[in-house]
C-alpha atoms as a PDB file:
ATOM      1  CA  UNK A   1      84.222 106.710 113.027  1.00  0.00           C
ATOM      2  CA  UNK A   2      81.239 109.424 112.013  1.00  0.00           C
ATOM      3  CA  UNK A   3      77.977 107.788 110.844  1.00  0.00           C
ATOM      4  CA  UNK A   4      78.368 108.752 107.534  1.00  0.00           C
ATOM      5  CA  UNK A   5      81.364 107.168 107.148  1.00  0.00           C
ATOM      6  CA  UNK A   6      79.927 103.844 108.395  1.00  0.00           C
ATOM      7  CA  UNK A   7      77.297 104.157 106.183  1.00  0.00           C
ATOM      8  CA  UNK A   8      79.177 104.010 102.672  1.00  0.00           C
ATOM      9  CA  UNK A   9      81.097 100.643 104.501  1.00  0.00           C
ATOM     10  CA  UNK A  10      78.213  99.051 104.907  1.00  0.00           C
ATOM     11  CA  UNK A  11      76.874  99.959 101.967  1.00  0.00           C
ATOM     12  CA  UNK A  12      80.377  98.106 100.279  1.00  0.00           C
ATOM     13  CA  UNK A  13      79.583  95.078 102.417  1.00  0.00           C
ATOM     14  CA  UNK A  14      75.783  95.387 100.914  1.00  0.00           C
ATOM     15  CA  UNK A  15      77.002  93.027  97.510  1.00  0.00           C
ATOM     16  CA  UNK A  16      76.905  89.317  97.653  1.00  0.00           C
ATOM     17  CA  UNK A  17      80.265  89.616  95.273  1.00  0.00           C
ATOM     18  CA  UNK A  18      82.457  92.410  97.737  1.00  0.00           C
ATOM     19  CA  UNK A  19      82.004  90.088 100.412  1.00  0.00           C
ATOM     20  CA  UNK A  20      83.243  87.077  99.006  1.00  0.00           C
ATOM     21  CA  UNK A  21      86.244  89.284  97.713  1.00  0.00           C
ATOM     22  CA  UNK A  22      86.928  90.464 101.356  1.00  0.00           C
ATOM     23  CA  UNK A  23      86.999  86.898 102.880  1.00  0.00           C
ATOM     24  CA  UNK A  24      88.960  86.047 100.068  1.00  0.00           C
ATOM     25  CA  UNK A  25      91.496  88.413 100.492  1.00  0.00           C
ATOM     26  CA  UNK A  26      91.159  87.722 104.270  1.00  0.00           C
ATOM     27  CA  UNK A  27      92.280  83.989 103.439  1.00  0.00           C
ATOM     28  CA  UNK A  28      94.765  84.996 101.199  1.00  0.00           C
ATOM     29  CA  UNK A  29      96.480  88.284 101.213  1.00  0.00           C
ATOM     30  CA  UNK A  30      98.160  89.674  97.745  1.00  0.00           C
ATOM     31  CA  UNK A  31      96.008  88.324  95.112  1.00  0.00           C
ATOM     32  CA  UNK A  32      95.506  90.009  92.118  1.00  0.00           C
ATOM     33  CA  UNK A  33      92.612  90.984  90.243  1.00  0.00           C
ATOM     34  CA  UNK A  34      93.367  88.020  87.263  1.00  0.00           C
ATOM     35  CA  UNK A  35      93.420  85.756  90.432  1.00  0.00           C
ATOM     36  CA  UNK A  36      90.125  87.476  92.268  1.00  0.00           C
ATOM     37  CA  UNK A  37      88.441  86.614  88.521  1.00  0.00           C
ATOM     38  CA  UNK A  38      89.094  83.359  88.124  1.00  0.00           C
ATOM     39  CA  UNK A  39      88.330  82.321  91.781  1.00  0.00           C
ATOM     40  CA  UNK A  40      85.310  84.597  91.939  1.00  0.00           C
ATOM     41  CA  UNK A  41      84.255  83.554  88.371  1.00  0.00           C
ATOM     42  CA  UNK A  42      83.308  87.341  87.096  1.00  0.00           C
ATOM     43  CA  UNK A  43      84.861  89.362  84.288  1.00  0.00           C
ATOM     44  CA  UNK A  44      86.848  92.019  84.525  1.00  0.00           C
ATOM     45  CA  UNK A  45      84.794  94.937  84.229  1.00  0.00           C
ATOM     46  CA  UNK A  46      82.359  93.525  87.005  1.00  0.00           C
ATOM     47  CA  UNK A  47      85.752  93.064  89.388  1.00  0.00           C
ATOM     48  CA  UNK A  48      86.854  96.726  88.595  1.00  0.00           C
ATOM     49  CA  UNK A  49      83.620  97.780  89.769  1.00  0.00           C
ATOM     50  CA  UNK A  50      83.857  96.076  92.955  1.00  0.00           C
ATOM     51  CA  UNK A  51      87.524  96.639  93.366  1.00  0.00           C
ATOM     52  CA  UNK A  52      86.815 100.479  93.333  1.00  0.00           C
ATOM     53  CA  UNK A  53      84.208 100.518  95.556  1.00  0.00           C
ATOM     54  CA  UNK A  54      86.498  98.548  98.185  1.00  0.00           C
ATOM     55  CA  UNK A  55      89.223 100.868  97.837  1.00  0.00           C
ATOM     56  CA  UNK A  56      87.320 104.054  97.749  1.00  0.00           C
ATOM     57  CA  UNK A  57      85.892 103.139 100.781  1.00  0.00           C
ATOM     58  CA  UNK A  58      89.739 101.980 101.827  1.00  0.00           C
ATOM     59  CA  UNK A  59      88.456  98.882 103.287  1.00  0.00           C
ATOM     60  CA  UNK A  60      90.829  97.237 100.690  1.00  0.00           C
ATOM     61  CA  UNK A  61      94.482  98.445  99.531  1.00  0.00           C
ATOM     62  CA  UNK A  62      96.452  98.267  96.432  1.00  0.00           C
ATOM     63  CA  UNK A  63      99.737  97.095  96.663  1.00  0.00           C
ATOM     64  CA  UNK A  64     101.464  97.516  93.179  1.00  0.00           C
ATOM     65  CA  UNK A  65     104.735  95.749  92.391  1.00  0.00           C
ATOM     66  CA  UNK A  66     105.962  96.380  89.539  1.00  0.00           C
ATOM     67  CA  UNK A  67     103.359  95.888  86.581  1.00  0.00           C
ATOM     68  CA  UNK A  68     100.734  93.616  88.871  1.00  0.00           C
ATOM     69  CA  UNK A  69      98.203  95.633  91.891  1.00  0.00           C
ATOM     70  CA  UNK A  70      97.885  92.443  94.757  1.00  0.00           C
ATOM     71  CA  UNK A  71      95.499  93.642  97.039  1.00  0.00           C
ATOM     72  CA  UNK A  72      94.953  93.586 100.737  1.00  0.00           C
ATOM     73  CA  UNK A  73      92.181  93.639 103.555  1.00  0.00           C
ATOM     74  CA  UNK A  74      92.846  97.236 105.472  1.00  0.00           C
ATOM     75  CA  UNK A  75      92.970  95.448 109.186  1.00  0.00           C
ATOM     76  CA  UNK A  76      92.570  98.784 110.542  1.00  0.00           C
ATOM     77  CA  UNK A  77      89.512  99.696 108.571  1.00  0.00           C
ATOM     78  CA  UNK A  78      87.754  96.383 109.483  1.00  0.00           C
ATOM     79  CA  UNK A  79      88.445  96.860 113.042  1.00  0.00           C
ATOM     80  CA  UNK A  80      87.104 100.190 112.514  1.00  0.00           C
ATOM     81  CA  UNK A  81      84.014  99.129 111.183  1.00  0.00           C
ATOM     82  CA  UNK A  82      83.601  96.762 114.574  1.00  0.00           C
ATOM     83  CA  UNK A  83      84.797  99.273 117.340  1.00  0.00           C
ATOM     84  CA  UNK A  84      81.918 101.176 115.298  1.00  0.00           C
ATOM     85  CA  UNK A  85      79.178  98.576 115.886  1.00  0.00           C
ATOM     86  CA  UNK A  86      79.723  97.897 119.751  1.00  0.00           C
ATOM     87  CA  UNK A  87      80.038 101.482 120.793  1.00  0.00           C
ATOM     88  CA  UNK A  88      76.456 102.122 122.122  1.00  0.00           C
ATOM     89  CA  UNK A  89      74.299 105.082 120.801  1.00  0.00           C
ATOM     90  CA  UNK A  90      74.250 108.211 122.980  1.00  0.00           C
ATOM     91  CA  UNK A  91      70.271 109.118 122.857  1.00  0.00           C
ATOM     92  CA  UNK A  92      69.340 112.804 124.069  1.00  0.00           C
ATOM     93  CA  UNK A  93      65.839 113.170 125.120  1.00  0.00           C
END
C-alpha cells in the first residue's frame, strides 16, 4: 500500500459516523442503507455522504440485488490498512 493511499483511509476512518458504519457492517454483513439509517439514526443525505466516501476509498462494497445495494466491509482492504501499519518505516539518512 503507497502512503497516499493510506492517507485518504485514514482520513475515511477520521468521522465518528464511518466508523460506527464499519463495525456495523463488520457485525452484520448486507445491510442496507434504510437499515444503516435507522440503526445509525441519520438521514439519508448524511448516509450517502458517508457511504461514498467508504466506497470510494473501497473500504466498503456495494452489493446490489435487484432494486436494494446491501453493503459489505472489503476484508481485504481492512487487512490492507493493518499490514500497512506494522510494516516499519525505511529511514535514509
Amino acid at each position: 500500500m503507497h502512503q497516499d493511499d493510506a492517507v485518504l483511509l485514514f482520513k475515511a476512518f477520521a468521522h465518528e459516523t464511518r466508523i460506527r458504519i464499519v463495525k456495523l457492517l463488520l457485525a452484520k454483513p448486507g445491510m442496507t442503507a434504510s437499515e444503516l439509517v435507522t440503526t445509525i439514526g441519520c438521514t439519508q443525505p448524511t448516509l450517502s455522504h458517508h457511504m461514498k466516501i467508504l466506497v470510494e476509498c473501497q473500504l466498503v462494497e456495494e452489493k446490489k440485488e435487484w432494486k436494494w445495494v446491501h453493503y459489505v466491509v472489503n476484508q481485504e482492504k481492512i487487512d490492507e490498512v493493518f499490514r500497512f501499519l506494522v510494516t516499519p518505516c525505511r529511514y535514509s539518512a
